[in-house]
N, C-alpha and C. Protein backbone atom coordinates (compact mmCIF):
# COMPACT_ATOMS: atom_id res chain seq x y z
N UNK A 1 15.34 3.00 12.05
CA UNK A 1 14.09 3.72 11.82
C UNK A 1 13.17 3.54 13.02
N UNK A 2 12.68 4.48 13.72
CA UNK A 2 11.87 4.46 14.52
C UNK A 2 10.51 4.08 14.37
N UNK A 3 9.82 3.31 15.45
CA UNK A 3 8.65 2.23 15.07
C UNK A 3 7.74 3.64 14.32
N UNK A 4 6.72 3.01 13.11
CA UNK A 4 5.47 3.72 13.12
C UNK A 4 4.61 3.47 13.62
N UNK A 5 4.07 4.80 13.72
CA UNK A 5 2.42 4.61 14.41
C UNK A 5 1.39 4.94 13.62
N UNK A 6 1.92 5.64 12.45
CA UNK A 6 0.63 5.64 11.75
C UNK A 6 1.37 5.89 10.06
N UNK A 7 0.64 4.98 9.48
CA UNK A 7 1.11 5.08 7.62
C UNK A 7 -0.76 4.94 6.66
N UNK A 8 -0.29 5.74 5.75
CA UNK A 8 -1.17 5.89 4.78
C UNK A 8 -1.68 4.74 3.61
N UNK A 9 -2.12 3.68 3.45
CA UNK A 9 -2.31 2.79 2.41
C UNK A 9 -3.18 3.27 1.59
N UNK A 10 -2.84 3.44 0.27
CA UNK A 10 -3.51 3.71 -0.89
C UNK A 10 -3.76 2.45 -2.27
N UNK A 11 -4.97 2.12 -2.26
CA UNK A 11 -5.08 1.23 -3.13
C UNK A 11 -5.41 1.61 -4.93
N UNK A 12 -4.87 1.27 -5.16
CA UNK A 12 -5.69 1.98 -6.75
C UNK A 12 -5.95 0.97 -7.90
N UNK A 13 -6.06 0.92 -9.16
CA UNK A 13 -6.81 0.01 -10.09
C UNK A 13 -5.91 -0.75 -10.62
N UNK A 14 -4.75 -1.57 -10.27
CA UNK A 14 -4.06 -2.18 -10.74
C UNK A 14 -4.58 -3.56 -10.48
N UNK A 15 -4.04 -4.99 -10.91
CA UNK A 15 -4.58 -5.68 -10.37
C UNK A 15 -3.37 -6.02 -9.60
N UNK A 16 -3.70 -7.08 -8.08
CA UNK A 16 -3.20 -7.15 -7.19
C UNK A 16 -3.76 -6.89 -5.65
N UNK A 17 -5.28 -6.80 -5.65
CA UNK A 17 -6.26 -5.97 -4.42
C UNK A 17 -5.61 -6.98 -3.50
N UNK A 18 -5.13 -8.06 -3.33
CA UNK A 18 -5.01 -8.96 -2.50
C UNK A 18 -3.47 -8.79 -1.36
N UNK A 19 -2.66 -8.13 -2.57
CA UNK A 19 -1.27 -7.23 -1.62
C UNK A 19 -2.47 -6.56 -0.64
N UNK A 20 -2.97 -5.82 -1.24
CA UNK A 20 -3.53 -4.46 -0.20
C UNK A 20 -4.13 -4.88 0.70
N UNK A 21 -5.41 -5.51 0.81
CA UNK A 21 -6.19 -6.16 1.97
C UNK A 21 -4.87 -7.07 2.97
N UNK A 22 -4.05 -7.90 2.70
CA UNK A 22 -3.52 -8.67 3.62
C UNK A 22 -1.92 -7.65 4.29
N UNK A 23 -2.04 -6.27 3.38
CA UNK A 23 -1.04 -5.38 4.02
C UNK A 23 -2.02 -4.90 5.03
N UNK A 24 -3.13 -4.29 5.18
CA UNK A 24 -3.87 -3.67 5.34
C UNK A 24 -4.18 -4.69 6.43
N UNK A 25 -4.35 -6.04 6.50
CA UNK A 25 -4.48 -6.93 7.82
C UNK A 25 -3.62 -7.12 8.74
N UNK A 26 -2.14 -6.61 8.13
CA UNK A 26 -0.95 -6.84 8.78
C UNK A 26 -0.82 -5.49 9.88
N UNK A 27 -0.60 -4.68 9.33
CA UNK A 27 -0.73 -3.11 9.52
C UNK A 27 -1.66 -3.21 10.95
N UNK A 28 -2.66 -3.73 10.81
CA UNK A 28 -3.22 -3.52 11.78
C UNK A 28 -2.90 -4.45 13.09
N UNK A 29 -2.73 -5.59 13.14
CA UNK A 29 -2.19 -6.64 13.69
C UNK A 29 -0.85 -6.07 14.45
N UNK A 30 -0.52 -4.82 14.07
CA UNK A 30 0.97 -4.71 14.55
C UNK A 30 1.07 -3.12 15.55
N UNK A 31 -0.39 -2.60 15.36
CA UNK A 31 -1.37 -1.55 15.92
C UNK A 31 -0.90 -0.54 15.58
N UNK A 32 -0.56 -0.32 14.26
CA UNK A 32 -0.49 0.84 13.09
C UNK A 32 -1.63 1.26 12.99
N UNK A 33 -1.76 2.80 13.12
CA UNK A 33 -3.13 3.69 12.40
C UNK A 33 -3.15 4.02 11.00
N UNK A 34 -3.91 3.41 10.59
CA UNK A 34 -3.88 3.45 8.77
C UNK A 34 -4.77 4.06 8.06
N UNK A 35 -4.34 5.42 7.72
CA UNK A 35 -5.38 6.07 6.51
C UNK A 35 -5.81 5.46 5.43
N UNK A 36 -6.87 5.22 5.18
CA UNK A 36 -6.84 3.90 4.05
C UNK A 36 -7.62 5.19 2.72
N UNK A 37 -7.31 4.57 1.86
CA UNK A 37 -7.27 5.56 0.79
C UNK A 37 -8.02 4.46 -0.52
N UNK A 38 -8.47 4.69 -1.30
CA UNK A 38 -9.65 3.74 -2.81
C UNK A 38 -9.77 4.31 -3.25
N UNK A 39 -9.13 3.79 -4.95
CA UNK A 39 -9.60 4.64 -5.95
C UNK A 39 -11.16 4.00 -6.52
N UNK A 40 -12.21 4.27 -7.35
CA UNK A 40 -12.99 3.68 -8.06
C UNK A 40 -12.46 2.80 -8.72
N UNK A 41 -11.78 2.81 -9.44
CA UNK A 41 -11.07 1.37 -10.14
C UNK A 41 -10.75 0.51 -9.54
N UNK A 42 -10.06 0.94 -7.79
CA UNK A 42 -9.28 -0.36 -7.36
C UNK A 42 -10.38 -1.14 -6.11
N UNK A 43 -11.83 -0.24 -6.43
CA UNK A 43 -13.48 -0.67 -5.74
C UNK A 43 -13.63 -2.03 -6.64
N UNK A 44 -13.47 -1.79 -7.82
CA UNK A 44 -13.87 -2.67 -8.94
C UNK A 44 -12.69 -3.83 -9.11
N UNK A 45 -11.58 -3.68 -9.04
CA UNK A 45 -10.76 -4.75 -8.73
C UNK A 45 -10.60 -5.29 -7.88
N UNK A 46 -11.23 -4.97 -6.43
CA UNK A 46 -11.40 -5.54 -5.32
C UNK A 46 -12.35 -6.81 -4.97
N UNK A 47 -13.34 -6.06 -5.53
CA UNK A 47 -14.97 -7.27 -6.03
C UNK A 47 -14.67 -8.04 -7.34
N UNK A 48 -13.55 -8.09 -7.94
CA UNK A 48 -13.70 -8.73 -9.25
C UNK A 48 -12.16 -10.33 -8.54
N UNK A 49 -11.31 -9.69 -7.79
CA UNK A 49 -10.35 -10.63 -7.74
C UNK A 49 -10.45 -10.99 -6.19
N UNK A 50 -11.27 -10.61 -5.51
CA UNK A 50 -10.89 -10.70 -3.88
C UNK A 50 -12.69 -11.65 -3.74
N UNK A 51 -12.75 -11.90 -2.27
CA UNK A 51 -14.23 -12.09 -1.62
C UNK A 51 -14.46 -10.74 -0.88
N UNK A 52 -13.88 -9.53 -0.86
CA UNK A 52 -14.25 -8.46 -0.28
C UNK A 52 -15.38 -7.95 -1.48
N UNK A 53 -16.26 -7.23 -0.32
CA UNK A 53 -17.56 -6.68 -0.95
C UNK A 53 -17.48 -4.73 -0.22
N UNK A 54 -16.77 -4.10 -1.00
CA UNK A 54 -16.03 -3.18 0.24
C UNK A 54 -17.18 -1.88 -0.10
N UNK A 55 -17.88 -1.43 0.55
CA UNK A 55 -19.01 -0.42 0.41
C UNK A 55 -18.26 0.59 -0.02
N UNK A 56 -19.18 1.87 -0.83
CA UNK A 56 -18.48 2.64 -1.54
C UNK A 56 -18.43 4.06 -1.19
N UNK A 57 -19.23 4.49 0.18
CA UNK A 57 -19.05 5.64 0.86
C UNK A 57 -17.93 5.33 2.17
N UNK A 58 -16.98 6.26 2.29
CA UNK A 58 -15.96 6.36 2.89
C UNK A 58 -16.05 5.89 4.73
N UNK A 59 -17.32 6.66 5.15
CA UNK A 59 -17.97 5.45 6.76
C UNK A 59 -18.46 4.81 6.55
N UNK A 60 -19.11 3.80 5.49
CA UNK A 60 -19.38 2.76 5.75
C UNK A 60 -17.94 1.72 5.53
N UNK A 61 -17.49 1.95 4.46
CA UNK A 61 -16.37 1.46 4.71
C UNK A 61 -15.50 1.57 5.60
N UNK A 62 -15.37 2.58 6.33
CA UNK A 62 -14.62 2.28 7.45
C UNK A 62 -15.16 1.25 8.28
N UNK A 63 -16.16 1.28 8.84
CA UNK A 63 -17.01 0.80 9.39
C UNK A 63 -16.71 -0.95 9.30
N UNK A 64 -16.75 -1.17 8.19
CA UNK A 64 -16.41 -2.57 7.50
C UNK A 64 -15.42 -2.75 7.71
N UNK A 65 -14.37 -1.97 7.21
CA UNK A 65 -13.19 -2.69 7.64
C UNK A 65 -12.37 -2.75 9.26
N UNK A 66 -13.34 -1.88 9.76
CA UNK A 66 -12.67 -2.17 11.27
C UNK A 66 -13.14 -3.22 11.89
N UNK A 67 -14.42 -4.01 11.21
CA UNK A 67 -15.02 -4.70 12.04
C UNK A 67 -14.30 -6.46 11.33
N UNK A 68 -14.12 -5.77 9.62
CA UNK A 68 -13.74 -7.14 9.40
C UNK A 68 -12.00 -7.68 9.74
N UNK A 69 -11.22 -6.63 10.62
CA UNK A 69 -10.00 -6.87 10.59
C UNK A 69 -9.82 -6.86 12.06
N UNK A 70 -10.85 -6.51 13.08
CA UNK A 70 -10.93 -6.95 14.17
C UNK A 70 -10.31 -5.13 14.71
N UNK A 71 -10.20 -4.12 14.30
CA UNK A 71 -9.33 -3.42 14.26
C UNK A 71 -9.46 -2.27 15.73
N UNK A 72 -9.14 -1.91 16.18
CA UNK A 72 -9.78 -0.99 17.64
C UNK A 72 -10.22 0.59 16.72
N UNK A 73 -11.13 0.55 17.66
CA UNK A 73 -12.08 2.12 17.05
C UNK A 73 -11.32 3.56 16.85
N UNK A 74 -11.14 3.53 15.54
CA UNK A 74 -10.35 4.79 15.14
C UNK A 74 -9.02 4.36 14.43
N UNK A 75 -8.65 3.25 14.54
CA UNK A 75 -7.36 2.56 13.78
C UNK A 75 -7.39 2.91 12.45
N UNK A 76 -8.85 2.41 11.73
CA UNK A 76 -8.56 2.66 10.49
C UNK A 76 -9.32 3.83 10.15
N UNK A 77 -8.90 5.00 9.36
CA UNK A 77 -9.47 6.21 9.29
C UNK A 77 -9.71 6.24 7.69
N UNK A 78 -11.31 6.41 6.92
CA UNK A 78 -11.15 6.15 5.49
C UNK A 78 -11.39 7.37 4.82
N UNK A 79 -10.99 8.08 4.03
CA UNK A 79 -11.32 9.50 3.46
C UNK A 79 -11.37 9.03 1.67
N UNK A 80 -12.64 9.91 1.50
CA UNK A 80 -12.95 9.84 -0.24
C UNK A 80 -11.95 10.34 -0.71
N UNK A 81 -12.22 10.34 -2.20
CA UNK A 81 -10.72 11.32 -3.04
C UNK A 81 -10.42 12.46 -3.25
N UNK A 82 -11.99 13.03 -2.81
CA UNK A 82 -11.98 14.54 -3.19
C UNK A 82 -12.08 15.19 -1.44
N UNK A 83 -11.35 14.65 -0.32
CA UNK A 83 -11.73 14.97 1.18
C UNK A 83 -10.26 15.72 1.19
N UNK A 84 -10.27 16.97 0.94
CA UNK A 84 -8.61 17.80 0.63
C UNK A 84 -8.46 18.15 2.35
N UNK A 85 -9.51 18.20 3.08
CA UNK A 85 -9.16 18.42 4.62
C UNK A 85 -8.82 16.95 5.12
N UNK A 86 -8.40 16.32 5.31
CA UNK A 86 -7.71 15.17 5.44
C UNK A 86 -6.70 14.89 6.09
N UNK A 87 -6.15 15.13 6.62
CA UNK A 87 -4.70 15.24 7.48
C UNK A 87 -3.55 14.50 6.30
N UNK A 88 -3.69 13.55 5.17
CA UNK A 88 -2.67 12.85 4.72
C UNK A 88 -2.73 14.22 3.34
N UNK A 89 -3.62 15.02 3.69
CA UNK A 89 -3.89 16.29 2.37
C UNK A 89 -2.31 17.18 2.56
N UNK A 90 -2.17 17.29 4.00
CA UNK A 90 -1.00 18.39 4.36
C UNK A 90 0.54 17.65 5.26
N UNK A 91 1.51 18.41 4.64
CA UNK A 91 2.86 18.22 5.13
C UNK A 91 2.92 18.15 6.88
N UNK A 92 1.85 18.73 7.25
CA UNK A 92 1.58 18.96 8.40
C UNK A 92 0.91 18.06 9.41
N UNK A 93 0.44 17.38 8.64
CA UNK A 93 -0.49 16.15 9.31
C UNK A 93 -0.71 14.83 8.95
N UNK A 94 0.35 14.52 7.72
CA UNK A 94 0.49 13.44 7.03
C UNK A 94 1.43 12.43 7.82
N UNK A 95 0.94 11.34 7.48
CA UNK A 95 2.18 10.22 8.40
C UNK A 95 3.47 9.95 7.94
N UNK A 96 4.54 9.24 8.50
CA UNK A 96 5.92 8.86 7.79
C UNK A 96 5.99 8.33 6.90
N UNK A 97 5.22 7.37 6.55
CA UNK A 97 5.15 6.19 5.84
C UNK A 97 3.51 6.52 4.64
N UNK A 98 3.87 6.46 3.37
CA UNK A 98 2.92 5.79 2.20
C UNK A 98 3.20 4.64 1.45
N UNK A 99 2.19 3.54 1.60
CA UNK A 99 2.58 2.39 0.18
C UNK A 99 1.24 2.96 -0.79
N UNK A 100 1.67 2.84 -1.60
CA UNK A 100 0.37 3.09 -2.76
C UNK A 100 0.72 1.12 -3.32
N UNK A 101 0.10 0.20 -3.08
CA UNK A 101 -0.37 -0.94 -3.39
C UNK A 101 -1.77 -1.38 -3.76
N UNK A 102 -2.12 -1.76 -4.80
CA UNK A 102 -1.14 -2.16 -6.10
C UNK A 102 -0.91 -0.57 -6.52
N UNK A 103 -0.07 -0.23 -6.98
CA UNK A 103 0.04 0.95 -7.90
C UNK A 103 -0.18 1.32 -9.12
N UNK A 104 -1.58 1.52 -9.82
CA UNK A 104 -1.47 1.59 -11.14
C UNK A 104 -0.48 1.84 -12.45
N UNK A 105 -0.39 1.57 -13.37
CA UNK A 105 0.57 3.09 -13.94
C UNK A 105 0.02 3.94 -14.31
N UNK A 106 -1.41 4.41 -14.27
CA UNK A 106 -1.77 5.55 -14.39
C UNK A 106 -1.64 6.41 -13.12
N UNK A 107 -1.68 5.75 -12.07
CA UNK A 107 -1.34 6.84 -10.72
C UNK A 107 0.00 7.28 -9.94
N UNK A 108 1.36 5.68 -11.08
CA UNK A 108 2.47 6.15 -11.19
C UNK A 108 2.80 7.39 -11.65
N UNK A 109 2.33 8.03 -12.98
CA UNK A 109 2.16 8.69 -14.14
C UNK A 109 2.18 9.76 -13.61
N UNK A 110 0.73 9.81 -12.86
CA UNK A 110 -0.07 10.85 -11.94
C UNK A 110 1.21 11.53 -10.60
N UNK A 111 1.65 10.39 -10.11
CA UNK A 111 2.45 11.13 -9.05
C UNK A 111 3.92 11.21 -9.03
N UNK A 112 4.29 10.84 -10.39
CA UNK A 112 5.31 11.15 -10.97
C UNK A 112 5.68 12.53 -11.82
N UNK A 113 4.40 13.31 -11.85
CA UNK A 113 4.20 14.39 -12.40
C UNK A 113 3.39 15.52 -11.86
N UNK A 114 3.25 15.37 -10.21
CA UNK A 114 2.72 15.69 -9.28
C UNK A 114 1.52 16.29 -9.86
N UNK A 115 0.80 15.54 -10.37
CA UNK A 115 -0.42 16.08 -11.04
C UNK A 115 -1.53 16.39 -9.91
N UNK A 116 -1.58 15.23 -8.55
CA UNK A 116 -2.58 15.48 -7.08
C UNK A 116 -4.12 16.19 -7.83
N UNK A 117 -4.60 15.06 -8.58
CA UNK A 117 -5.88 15.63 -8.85
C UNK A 117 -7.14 15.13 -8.24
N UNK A 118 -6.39 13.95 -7.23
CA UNK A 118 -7.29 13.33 -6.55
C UNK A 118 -6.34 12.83 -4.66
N UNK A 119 -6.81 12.71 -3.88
CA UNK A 119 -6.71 12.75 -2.90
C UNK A 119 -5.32 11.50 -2.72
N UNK A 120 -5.37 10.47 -3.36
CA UNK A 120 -4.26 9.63 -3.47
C UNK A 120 -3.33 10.39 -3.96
N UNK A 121 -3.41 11.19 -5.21
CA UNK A 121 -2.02 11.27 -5.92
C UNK A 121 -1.72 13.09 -4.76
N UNK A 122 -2.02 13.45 -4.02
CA UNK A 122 -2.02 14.36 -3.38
C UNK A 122 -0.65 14.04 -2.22
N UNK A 123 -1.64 13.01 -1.71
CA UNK A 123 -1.26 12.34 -0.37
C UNK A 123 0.83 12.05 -0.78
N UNK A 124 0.41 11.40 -1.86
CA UNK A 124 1.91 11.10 -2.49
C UNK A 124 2.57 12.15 -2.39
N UNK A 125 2.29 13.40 -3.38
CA UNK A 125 2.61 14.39 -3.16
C UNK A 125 3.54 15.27 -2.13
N UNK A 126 2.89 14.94 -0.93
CA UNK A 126 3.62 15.42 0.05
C UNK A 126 4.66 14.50 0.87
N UNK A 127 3.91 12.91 0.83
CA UNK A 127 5.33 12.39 1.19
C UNK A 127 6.63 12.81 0.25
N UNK A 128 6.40 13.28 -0.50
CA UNK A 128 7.59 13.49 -1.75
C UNK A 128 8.09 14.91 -1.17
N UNK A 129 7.46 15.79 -1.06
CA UNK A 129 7.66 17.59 -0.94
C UNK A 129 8.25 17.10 0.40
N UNK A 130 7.62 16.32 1.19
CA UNK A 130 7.86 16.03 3.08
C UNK A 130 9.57 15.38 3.18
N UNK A 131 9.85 14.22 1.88
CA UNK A 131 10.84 13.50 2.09
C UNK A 131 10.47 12.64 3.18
N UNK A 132 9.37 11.81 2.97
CA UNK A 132 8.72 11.19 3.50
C UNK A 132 8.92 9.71 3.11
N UNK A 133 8.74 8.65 3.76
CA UNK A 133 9.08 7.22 2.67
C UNK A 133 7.44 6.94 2.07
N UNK A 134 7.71 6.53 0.80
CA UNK A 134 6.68 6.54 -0.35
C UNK A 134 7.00 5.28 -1.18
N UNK A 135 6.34 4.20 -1.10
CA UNK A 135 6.57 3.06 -1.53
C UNK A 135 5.85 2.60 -2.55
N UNK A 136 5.99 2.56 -3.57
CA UNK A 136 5.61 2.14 -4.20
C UNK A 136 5.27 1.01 -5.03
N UNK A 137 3.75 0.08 -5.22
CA UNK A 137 4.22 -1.59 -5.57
C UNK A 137 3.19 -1.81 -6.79
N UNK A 138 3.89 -1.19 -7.99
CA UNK A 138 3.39 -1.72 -9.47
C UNK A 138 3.27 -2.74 -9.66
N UNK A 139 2.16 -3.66 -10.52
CA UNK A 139 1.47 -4.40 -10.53
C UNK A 139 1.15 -4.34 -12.22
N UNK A 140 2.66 -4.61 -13.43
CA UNK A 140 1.62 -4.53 -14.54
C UNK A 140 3.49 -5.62 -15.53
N UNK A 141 2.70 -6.21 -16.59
CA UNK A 141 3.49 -6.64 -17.37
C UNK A 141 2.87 -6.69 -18.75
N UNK A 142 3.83 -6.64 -19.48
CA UNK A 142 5.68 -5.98 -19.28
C UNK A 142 5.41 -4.15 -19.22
N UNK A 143 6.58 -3.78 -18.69
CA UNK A 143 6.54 -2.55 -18.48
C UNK A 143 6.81 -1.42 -19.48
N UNK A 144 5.92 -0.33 -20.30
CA UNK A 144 6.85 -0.03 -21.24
C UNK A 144 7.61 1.15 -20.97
N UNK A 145 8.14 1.81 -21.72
CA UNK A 145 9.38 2.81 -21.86
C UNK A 145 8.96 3.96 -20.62
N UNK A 146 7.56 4.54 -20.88
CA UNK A 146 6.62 5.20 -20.23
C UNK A 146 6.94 4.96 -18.64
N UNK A 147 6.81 4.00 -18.63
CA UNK A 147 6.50 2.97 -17.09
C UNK A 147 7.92 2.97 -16.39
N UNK A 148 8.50 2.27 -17.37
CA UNK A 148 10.19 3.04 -16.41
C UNK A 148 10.43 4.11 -16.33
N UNK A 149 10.79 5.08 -17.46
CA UNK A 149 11.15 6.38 -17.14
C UNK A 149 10.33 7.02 -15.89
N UNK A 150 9.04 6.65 -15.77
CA UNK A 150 8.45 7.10 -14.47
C UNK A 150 8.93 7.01 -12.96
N UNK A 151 9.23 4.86 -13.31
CA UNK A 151 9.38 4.86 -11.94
C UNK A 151 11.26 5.19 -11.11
N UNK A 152 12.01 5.10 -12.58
CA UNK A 152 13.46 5.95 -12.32
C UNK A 152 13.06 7.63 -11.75
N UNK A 153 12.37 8.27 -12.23
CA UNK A 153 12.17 9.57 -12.10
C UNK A 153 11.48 9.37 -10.49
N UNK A 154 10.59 8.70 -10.05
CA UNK A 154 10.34 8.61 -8.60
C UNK A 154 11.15 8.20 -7.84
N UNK A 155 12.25 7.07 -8.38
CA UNK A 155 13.24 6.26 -7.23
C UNK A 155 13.84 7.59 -7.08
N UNK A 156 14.37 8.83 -8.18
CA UNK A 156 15.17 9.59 -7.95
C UNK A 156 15.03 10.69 -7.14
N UNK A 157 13.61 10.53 -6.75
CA UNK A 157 12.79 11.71 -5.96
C UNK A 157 12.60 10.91 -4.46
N UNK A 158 13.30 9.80 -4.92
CA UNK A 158 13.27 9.17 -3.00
C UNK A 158 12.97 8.46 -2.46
N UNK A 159 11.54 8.08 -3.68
CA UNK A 159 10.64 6.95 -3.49
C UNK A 159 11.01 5.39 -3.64
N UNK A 160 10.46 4.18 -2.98
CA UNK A 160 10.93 3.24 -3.08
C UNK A 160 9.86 2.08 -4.25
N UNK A 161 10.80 1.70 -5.38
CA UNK A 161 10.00 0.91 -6.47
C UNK A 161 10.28 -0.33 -5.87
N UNK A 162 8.73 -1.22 -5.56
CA UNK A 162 8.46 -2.47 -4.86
C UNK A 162 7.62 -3.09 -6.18
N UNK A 163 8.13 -3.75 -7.21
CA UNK A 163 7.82 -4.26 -7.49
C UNK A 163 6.60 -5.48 -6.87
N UNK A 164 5.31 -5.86 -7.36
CA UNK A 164 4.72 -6.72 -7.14
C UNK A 164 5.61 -8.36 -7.93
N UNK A 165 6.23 -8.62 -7.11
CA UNK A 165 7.43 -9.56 -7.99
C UNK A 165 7.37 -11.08 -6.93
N UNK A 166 6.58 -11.80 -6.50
CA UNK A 166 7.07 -12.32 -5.59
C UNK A 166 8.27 -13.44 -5.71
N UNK A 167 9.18 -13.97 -4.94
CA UNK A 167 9.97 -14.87 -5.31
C UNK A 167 10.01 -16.57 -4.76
N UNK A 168 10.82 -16.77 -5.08
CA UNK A 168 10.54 -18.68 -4.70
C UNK A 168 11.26 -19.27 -3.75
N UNK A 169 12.02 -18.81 -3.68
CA UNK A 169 13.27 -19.18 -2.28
C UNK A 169 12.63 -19.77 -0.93
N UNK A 170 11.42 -19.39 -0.79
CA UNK A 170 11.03 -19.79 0.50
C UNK A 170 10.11 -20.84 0.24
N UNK A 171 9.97 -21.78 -1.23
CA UNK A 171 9.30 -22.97 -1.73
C UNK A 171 7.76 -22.36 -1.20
N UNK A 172 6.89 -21.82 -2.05
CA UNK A 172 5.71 -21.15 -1.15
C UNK A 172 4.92 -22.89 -1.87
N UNK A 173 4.32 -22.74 -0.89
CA UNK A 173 2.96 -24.23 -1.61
C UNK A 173 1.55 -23.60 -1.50
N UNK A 174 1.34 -21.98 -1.71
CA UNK A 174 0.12 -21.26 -1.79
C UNK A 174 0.01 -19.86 -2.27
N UNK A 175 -1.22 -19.91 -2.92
CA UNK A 175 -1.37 -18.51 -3.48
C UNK A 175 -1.01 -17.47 -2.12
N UNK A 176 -1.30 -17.78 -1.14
CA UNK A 176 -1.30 -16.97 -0.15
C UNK A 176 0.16 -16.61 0.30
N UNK A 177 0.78 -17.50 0.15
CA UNK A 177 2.34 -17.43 0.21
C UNK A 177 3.27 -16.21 -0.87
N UNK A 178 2.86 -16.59 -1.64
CA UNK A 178 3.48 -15.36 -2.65
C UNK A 178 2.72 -13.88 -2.63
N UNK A 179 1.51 -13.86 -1.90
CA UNK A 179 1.33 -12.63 -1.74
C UNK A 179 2.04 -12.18 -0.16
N UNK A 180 2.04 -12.77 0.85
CA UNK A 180 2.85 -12.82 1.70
C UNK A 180 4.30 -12.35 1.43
N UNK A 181 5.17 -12.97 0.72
CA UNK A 181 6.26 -12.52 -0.05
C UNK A 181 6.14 -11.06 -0.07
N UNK A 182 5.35 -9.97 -0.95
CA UNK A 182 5.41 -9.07 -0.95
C UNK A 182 5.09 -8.59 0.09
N UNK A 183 4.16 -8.48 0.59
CA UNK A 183 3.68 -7.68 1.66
C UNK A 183 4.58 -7.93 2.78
N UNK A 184 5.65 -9.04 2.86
CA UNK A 184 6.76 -9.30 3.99
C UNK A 184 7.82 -7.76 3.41
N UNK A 185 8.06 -7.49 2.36
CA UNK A 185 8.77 -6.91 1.57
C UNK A 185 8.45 -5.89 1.31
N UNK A 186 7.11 -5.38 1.63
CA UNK A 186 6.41 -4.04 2.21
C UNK A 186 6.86 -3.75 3.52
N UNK A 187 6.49 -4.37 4.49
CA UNK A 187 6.45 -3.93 6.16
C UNK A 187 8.11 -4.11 6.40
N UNK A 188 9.02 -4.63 5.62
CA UNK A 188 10.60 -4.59 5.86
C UNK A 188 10.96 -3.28 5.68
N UNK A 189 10.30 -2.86 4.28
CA UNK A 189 10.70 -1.55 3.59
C UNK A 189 10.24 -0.48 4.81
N UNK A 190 8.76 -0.58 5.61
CA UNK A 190 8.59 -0.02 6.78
C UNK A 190 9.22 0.16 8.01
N UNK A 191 10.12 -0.94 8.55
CA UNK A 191 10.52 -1.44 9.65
C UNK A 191 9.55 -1.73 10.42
N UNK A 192 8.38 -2.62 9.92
CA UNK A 192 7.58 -3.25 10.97
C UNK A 192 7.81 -4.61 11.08
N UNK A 193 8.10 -5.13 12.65
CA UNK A 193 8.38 -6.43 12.43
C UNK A 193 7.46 -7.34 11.42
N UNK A 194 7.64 -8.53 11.14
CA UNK A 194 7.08 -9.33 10.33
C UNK A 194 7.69 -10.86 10.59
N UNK A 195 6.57 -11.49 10.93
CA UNK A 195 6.66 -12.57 10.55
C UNK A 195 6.41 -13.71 9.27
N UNK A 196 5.71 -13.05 8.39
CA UNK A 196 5.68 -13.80 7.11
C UNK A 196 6.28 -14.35 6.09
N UNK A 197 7.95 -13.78 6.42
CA UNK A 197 8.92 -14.61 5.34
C UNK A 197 10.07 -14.30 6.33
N UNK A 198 11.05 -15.58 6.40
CA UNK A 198 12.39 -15.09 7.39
C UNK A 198 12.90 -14.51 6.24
N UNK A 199 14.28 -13.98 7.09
CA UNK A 199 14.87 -12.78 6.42
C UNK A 199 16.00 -13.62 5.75
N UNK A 200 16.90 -13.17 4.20
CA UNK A 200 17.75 -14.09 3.99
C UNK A 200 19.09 -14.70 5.13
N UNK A 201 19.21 -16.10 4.72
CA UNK A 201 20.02 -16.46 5.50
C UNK A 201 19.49 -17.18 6.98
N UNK A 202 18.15 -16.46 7.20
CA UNK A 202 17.59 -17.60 8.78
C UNK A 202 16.64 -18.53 8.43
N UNK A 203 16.91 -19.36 9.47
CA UNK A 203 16.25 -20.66 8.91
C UNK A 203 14.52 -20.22 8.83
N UNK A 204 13.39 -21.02 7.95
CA UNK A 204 12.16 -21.15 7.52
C UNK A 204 11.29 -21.56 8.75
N UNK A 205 10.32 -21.77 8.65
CA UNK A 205 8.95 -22.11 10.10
C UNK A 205 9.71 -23.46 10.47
N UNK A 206 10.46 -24.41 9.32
CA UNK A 206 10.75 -25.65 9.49
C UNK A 206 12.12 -25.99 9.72
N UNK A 207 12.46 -24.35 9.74
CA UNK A 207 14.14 -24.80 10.14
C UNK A 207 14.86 -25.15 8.85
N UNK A 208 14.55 -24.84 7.68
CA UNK A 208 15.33 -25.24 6.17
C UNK A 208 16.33 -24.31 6.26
């Protein structure tokens, strides 16, 4: 897969804001241009589980987050939900790469049924129509009947189901570690290098 240069992050109301911000730190660190995308719900799960205080008009938030991720001017590009001129709006101007992290299951639901009634489930949309990679990282337990049949019906449309699952193999001794886990397991699914979890089989920071 050829490097990206620019992918779409969409956050929405699941809980999990903490995948998104430290994908969203990575992403940039690796000098990816990132459409960053917020639903209202995942504003409110952000301030309820994170120390982010993330403003709620689309330039000031940009604004914020370029300054709080150190990011170069224009890296991160932020568009409201209802901004249909958008470049991630059209097949035409959308990037290779979408994670929707955390992924609700209401915006599973939503773009499993190409409903695009808001600028996230749009964006999806066309990575799907594009055959675009579209990643997806649900964030809910237990899952019901609803919730699978959805996310089978998306794997079958192309999309990739990333469980928010992290695992133990790499003995984490921090909350920060198991979110690491995923988000290592995001940017793999990307082909962006990563250093946050070796890959199976190579040795750990300590050589295990």
């Amino acid at each position: 897969m050829a490097e990206l240069q620019r992918v779409t992050l969409a956050v929405t109301g699941a809980s999990g804001a903490q995948y998104a911000m430290r994908l969203l730190e990575c992403l940039v660190q690796a000098g990816v241009e990132v459409s960053f995308l917020i639903s209202q719900a995942a504003q409110l799960v952000v301030a309820t589980e994170t120390r982010w205080q993330l403003p709620a008009k689309p330039q000031a938030l940009e604004l914020y987050l370029t300054d709080q991720f150190a990011a170069r001017p224009g890296q991160i590009k932020v568009y409201g939900k209802q901004d249909w001129m958008a470049p991630v709006a059209s097949g035409s101007g959308a990037p290779a790469a979408m994670v929707v992290c955390p992924c609700s299951t209401g915006s599973l639901s939503a773009i499993a049924t190409g409903a695009s009634n808001n600028l996230i489930e749009r964006a999806a949309d066309v990575a799907l129509k594009e055959r675009r990679k579209l990643i997806l990282v649900p964030r809910e337990a237990p899952f019901s009947t609803i919730h699978l049949e959805n996310m089978l019906k998306l794997s079958q449309m192309g999309a990739v189901i990333l469980p928010a699952s992290p695992g133990f193999y790499q003995h984490p001794e921090s909350v920060a570690d198991l979110i690491d886990f995923v988000v290592a397991r995001i940017l793999n699914q990307l082909g962006i290098e990563q250093q946050l979890l070796p890959r199976w089989g190579e040795a750990g920071p300590q050589g295990e």
